[in-house]
N, C-alpha and C. Protein backbone atom coordinates (compact mmCIF):
# COMPACT_ATOMS: atom_id res chain seq x y z
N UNK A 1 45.74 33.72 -16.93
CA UNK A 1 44.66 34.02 -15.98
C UNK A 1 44.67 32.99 -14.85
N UNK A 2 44.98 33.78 -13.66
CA UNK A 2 44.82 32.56 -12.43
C UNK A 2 43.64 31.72 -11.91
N UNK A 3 42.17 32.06 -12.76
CA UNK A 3 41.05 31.48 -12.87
C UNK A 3 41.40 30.30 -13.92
N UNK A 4 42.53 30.07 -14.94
CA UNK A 4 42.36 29.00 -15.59
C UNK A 4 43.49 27.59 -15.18
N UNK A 5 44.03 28.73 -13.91
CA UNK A 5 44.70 27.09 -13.29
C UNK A 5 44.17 26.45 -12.60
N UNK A 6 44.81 25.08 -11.98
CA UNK A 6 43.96 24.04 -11.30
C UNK A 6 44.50 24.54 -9.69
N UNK A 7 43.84 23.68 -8.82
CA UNK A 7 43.62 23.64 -7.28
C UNK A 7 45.03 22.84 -7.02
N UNK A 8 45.90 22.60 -6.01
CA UNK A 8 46.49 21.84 -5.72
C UNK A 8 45.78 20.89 -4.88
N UNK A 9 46.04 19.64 -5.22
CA UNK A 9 45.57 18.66 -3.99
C UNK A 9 46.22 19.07 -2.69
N UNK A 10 46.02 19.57 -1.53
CA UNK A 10 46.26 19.78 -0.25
C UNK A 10 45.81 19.01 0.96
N UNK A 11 46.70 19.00 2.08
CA UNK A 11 45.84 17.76 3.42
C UNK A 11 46.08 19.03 4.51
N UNK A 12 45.11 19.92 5.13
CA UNK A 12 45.44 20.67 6.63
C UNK A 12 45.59 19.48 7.53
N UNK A 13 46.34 20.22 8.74
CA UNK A 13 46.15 18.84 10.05
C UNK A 13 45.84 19.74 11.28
N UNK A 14 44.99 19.39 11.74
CA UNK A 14 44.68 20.24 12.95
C UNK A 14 45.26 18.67 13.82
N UNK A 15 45.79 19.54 15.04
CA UNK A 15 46.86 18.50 15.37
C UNK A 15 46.64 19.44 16.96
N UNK A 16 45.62 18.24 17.94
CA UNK A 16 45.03 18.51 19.33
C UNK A 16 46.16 18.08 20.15
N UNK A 17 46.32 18.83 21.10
CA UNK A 17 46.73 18.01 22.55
C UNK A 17 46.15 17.75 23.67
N UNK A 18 46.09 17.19 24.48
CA UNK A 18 45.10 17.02 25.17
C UNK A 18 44.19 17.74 26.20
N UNK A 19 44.71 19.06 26.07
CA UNK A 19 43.97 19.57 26.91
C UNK A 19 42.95 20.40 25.41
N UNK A 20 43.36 20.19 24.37
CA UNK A 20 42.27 20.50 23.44
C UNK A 20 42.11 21.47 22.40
N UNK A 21 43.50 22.28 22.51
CA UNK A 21 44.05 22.77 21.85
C UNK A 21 45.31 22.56 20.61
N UNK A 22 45.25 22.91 19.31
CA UNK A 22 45.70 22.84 18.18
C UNK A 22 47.15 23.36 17.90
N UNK A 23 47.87 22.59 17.58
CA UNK A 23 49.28 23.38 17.15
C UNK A 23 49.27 24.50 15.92
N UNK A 24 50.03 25.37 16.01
CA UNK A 24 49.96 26.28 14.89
C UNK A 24 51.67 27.03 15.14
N UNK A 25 51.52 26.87 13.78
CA UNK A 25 53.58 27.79 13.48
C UNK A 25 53.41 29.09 12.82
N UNK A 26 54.30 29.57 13.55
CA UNK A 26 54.36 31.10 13.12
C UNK A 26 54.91 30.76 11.05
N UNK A 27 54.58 31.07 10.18
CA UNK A 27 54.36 30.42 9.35
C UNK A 27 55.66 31.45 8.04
N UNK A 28 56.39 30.97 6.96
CA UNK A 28 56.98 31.96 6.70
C UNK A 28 56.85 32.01 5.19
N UNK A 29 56.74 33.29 4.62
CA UNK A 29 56.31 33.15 3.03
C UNK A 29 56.76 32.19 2.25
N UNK A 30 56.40 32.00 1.26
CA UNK A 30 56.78 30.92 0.06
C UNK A 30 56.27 30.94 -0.85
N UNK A 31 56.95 31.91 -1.94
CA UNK A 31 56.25 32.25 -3.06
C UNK A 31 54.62 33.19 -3.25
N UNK A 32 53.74 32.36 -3.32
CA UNK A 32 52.15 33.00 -3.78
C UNK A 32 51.87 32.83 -2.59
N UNK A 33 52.10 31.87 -1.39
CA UNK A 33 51.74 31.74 -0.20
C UNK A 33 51.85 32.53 0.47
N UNK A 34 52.12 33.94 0.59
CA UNK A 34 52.32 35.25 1.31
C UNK A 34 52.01 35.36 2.40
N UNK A 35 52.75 35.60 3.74
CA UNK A 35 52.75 35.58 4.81
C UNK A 35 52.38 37.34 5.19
N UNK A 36 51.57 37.64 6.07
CA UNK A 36 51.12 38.97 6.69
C UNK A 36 51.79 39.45 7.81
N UNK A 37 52.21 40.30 8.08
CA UNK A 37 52.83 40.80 10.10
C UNK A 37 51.31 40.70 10.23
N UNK A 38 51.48 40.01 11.64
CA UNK A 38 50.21 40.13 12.31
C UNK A 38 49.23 38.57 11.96
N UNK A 39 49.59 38.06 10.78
CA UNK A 39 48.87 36.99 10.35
C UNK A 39 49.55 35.61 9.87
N UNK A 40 50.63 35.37 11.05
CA UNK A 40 51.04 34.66 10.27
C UNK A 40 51.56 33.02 10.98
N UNK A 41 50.27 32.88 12.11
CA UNK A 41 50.26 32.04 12.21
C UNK A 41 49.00 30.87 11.22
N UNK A 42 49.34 29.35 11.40
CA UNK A 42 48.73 28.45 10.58
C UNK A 42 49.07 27.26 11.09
N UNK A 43 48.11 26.48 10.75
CA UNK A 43 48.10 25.09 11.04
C UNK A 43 49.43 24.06 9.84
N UNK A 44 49.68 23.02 10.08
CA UNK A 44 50.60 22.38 9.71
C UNK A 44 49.89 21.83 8.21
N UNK A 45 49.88 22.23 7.05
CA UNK A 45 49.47 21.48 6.04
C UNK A 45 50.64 21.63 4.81
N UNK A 46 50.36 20.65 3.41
CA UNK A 46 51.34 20.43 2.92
C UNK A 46 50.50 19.11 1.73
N UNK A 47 50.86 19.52 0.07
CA UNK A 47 50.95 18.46 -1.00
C UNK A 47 50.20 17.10 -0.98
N UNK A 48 49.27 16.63 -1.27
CA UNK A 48 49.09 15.18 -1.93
C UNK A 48 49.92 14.74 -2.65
N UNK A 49 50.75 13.68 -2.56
CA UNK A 49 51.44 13.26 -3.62
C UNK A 49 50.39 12.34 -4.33
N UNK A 50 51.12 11.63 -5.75
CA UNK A 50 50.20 11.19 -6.53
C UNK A 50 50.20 9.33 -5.88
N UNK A 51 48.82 9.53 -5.90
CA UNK A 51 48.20 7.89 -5.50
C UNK A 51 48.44 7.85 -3.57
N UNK A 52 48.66 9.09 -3.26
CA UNK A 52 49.00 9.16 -1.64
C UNK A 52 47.65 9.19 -0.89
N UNK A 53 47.46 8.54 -0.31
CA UNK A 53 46.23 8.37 1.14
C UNK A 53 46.04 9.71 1.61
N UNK A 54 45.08 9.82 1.60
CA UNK A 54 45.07 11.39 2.42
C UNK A 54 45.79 11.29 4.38
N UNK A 55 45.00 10.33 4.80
CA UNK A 55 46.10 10.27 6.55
C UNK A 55 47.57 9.89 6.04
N UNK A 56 47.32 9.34 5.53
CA UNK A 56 49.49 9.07 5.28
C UNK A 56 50.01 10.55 4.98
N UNK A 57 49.26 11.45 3.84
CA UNK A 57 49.50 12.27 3.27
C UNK A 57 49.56 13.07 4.27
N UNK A 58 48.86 13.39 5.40
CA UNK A 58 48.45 14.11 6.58
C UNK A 58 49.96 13.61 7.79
N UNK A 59 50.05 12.29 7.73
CA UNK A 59 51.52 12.28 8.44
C UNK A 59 52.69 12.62 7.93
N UNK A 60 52.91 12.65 7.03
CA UNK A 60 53.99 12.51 6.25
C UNK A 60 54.60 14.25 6.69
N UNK A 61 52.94 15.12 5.64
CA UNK A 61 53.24 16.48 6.37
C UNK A 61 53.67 17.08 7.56
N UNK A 62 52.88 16.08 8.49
CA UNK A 62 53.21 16.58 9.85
C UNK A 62 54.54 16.50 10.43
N UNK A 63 54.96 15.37 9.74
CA UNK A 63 56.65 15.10 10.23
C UNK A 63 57.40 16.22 9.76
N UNK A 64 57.16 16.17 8.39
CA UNK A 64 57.79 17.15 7.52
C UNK A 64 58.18 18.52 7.87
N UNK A 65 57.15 18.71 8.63
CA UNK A 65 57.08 20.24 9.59
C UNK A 65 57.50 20.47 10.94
N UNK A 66 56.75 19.18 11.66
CA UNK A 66 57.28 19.65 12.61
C UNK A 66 57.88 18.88 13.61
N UNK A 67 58.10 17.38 13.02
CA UNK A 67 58.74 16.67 13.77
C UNK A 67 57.99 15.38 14.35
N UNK A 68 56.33 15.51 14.43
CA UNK A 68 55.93 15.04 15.25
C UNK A 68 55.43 13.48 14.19
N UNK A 69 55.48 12.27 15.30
CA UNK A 69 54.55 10.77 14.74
C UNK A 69 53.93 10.61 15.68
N UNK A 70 53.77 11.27 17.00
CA UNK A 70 53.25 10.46 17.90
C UNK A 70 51.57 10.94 17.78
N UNK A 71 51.02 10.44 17.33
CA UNK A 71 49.21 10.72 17.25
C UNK A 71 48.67 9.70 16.52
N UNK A 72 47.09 10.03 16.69
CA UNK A 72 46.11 9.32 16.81
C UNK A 72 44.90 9.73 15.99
N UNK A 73 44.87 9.40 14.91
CA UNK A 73 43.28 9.84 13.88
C UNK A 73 42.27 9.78 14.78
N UNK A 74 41.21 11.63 15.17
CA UNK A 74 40.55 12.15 15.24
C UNK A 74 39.18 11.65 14.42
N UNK A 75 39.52 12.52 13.31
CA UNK A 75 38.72 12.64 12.15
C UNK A 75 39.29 13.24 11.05
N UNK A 76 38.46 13.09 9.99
CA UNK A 76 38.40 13.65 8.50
C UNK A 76 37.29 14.66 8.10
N UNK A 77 37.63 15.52 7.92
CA UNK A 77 36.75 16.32 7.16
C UNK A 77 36.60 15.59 5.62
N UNK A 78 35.20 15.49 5.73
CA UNK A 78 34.41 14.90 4.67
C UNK A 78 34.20 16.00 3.37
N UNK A 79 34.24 17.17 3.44
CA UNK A 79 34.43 17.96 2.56
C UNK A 79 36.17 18.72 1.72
N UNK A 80 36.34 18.95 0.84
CA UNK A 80 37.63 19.64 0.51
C UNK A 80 37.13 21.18 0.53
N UNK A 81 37.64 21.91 0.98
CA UNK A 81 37.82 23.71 1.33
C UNK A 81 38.77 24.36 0.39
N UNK A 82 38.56 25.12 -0.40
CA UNK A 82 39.42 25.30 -1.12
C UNK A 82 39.78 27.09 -0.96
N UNK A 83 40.86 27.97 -1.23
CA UNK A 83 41.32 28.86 -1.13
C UNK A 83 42.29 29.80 -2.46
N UNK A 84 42.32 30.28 -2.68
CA UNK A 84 42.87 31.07 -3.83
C UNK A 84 44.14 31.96 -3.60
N UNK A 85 45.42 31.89 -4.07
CA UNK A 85 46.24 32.61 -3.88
C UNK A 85 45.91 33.83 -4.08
N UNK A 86 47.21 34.77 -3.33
CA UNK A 86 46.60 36.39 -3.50
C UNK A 86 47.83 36.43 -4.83
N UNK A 87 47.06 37.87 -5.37
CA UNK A 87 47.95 38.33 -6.18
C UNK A 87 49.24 38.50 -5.92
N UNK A 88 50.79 38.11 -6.95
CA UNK A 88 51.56 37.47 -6.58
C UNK A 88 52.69 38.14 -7.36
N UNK A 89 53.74 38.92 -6.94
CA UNK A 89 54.34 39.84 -7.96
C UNK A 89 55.88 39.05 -7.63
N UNK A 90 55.87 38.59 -7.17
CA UNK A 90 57.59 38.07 -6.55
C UNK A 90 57.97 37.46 -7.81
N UNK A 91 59.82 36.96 -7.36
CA UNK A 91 60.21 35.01 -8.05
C UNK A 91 59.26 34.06 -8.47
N UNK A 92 59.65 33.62 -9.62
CA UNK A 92 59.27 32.42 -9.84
C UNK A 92 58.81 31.62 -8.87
N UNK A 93 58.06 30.36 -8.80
CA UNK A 93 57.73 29.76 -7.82
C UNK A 93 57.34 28.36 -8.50
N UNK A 94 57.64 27.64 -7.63
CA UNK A 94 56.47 25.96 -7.69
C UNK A 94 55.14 26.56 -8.19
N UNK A 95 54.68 26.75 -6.73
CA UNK A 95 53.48 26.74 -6.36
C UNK A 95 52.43 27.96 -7.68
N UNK A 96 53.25 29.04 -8.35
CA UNK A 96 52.71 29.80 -9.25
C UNK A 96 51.70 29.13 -10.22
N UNK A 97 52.34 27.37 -10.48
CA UNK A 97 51.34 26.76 -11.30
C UNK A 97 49.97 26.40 -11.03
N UNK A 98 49.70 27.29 -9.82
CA UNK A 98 48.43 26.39 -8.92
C UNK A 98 47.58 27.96 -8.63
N UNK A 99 46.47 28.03 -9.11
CA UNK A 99 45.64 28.98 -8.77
C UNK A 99 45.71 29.05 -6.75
N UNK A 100 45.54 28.09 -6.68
CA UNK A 100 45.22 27.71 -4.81
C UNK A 100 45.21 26.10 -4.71
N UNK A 101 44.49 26.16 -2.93
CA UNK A 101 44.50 25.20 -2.64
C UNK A 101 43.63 24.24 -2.45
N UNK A 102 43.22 23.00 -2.97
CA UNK A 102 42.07 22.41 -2.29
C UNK A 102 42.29 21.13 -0.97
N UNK A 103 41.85 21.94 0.14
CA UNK A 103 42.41 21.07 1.02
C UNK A 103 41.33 19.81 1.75
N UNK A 104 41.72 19.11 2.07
CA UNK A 104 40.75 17.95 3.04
C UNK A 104 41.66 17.90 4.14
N UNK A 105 41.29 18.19 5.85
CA UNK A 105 41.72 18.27 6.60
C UNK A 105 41.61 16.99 7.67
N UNK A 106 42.40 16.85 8.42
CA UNK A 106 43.01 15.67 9.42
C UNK A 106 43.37 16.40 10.59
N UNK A 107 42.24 15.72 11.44
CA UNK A 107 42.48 16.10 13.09
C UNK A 107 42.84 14.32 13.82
N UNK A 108 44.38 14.84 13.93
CA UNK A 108 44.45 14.10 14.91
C UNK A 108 44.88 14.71 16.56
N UNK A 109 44.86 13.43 17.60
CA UNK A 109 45.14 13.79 18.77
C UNK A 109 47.11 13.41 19.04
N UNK A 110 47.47 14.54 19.53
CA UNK A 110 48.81 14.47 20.05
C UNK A 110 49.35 14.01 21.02
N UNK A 111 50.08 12.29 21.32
CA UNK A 111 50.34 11.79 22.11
C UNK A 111 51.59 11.69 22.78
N UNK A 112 52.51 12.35 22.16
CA UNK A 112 53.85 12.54 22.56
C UNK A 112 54.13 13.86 23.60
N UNK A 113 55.24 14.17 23.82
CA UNK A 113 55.48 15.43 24.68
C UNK A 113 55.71 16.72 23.60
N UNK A 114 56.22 17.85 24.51
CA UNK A 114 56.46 18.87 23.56
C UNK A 114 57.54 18.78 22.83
N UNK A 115 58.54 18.24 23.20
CA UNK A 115 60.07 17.94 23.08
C UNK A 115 59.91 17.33 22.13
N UNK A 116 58.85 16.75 21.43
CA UNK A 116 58.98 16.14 20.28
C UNK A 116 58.92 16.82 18.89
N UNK A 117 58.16 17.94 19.14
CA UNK A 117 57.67 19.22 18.12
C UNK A 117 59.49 19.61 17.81
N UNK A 118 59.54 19.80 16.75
CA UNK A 118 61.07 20.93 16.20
C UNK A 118 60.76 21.14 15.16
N UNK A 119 60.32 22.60 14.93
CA UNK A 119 59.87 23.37 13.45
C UNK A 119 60.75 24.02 12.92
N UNK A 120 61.76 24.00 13.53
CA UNK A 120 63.46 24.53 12.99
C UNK A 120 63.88 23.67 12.22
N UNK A 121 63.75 22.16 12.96
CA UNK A 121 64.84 21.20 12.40
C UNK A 121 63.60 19.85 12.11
N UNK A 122 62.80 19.72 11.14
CA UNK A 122 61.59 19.00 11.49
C UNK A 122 62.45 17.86 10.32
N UNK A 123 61.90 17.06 10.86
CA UNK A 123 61.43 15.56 10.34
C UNK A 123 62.01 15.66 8.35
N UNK A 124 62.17 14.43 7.86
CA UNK A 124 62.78 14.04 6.65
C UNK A 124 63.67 15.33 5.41
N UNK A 125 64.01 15.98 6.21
CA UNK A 125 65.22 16.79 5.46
C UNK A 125 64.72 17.79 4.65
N UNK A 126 63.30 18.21 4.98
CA UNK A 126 62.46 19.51 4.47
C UNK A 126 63.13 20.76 5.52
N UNK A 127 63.29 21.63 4.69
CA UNK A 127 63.50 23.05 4.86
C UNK A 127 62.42 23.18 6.14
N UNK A 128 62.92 24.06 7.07
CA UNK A 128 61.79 24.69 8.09
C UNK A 128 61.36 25.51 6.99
N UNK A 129 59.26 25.65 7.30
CA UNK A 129 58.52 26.53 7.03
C UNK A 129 57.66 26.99 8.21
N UNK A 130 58.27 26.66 9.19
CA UNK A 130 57.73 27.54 10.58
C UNK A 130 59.27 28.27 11.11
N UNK A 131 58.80 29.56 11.75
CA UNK A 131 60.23 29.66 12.58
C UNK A 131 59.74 29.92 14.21
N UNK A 132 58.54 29.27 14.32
CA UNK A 132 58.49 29.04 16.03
C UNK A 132 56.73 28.28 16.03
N UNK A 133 56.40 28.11 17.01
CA UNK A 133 55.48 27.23 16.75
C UNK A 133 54.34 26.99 19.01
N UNK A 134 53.28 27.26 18.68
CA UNK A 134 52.64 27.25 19.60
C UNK A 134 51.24 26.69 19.76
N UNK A 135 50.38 26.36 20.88
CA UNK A 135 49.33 25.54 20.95
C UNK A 135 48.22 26.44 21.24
N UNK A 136 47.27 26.94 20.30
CA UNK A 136 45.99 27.58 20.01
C UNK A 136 44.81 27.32 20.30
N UNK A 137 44.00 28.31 20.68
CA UNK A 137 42.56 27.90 20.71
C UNK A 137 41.86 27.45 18.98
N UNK A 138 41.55 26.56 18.89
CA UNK A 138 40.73 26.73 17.07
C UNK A 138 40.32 28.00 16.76
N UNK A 139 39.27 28.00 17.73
CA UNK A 139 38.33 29.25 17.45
C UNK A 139 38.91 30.55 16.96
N UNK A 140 40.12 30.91 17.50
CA UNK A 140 41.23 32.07 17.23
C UNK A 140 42.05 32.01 16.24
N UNK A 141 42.14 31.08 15.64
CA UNK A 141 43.08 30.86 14.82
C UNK A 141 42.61 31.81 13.63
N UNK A 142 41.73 31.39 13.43
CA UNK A 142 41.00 32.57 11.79
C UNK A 142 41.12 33.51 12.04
N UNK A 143 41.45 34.22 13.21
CA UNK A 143 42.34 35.54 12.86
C UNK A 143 43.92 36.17 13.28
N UNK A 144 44.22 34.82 13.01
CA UNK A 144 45.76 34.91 13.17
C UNK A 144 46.57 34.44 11.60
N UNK A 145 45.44 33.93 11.28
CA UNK A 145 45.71 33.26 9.78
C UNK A 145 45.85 34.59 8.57
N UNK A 146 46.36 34.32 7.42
CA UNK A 146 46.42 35.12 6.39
C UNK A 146 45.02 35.11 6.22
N UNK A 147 44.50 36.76 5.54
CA UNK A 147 43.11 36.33 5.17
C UNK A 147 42.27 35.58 4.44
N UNK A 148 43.14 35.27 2.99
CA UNK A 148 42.69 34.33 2.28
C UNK A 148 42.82 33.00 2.41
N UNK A 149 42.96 33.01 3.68
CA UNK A 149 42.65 31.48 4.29
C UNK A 149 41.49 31.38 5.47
N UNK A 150 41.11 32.33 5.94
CA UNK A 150 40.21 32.75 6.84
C UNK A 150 38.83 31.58 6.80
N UNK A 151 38.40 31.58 5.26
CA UNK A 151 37.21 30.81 5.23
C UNK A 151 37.36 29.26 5.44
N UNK A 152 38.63 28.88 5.27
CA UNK A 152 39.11 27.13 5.19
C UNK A 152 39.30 27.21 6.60
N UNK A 153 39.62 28.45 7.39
CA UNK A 153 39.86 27.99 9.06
C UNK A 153 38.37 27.88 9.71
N UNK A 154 37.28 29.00 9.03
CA UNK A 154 36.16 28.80 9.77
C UNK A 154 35.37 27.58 9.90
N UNK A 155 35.31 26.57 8.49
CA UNK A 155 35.06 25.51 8.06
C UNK A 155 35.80 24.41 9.19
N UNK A 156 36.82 24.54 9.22
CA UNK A 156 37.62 23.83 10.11
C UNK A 156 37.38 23.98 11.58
N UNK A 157 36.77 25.46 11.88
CA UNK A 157 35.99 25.27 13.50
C UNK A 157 35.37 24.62 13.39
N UNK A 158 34.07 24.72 12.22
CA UNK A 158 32.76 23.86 12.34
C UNK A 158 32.73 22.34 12.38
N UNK A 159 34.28 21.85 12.09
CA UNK A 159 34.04 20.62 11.32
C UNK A 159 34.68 19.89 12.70
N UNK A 160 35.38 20.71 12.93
CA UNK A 160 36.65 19.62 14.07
C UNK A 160 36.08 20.82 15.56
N UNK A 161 35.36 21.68 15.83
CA UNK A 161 34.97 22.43 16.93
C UNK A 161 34.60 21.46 18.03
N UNK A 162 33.96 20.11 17.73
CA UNK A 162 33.49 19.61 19.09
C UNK A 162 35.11 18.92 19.98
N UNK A 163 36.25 19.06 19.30
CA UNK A 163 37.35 18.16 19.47
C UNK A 163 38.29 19.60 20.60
N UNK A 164 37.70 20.89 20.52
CA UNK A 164 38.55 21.99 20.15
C UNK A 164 38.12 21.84 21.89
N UNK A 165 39.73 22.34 22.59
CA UNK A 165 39.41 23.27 24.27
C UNK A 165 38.59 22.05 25.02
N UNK A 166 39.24 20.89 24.88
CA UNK A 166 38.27 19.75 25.85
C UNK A 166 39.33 19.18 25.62
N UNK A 167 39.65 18.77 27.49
CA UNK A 167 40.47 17.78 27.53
C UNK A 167 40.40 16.33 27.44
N UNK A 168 41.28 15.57 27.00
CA UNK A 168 41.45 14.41 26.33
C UNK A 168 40.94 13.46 27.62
């Protein structure tokens, strides 16, 4: 029963540039993580390791994905958001051991250029899990997202919204 597994520890990163808008990658299935036509953009998130900082945990991801170090801690969402995989008929998977996700999110500001972003070829020898990648309004994002992530993006307007579409 997928009600008797645990949450994964998770870090989102809403990741601003300065005119105030959020990066987001066209995003590609992985296992229970099921990607939608039509829904399949998402913000850059990714694993707690064990005894890991949540901002380290929050950079680490970000490299991991998409290349980027150059930023600046925003804020923290003070709450964890949590989400539930959809029903899941594929391969085996990692992630199968994990009902969902419980995430605590990290907004930082983006100080580098674009040229620094590569979601093809990102940062410490992780597989791309974007295959293109663009700069979003927040507010839009929850419906570009898979749906069962919808409620962790609305949370994430409310939490990081005053940061969102205002330039730096």
């Amino acid at each position: 029963m997928p009600e008797a597994l645990p949450y994964r520890p998770n870090v989102g990163i809403a990741l601003f540039n300065r005119a105030g808008r959020v990066l987001a990658g066209r995003a590609r299935s992985a296992g229970p993580e099921v990607v939608l036509a039509g829904h399949e953009w998402q913000m850059p998130q990714g694993g707690i390791d064990c005894n890991e900082a949540l901002v380290e945990a929050a950079k680490r991801e970000l490299f991991e994905e998409t290349n980027v170090r150059s930023v600046e801690l925003l804020k923290v969402s003070a709450a964890a958001w949590r989400y539930d995989f959809p029903p899941y008929d594929g391969p085996p998977h990692w992630l199968c051991a994990f009902r969902g996700q419980a995430q605590r999110w990290v907004a930082f500001r983006f100080l580098g250029s674009d040229d620094e972003i590569d979601v093809l070829a990102p940062g410490g020898g992780q597989p791309s899990e974007f295959s293109a990648w663009d700069w979003h309004g927040l507010a839009e994002l929850a419906g570009q997202v898979v749906p069962y992530k919808r409620a962790v993006y609305r949370a994430v307007l409310e939490a990081f919204g005053d940061l969102a579409d205002r330039p730096a």
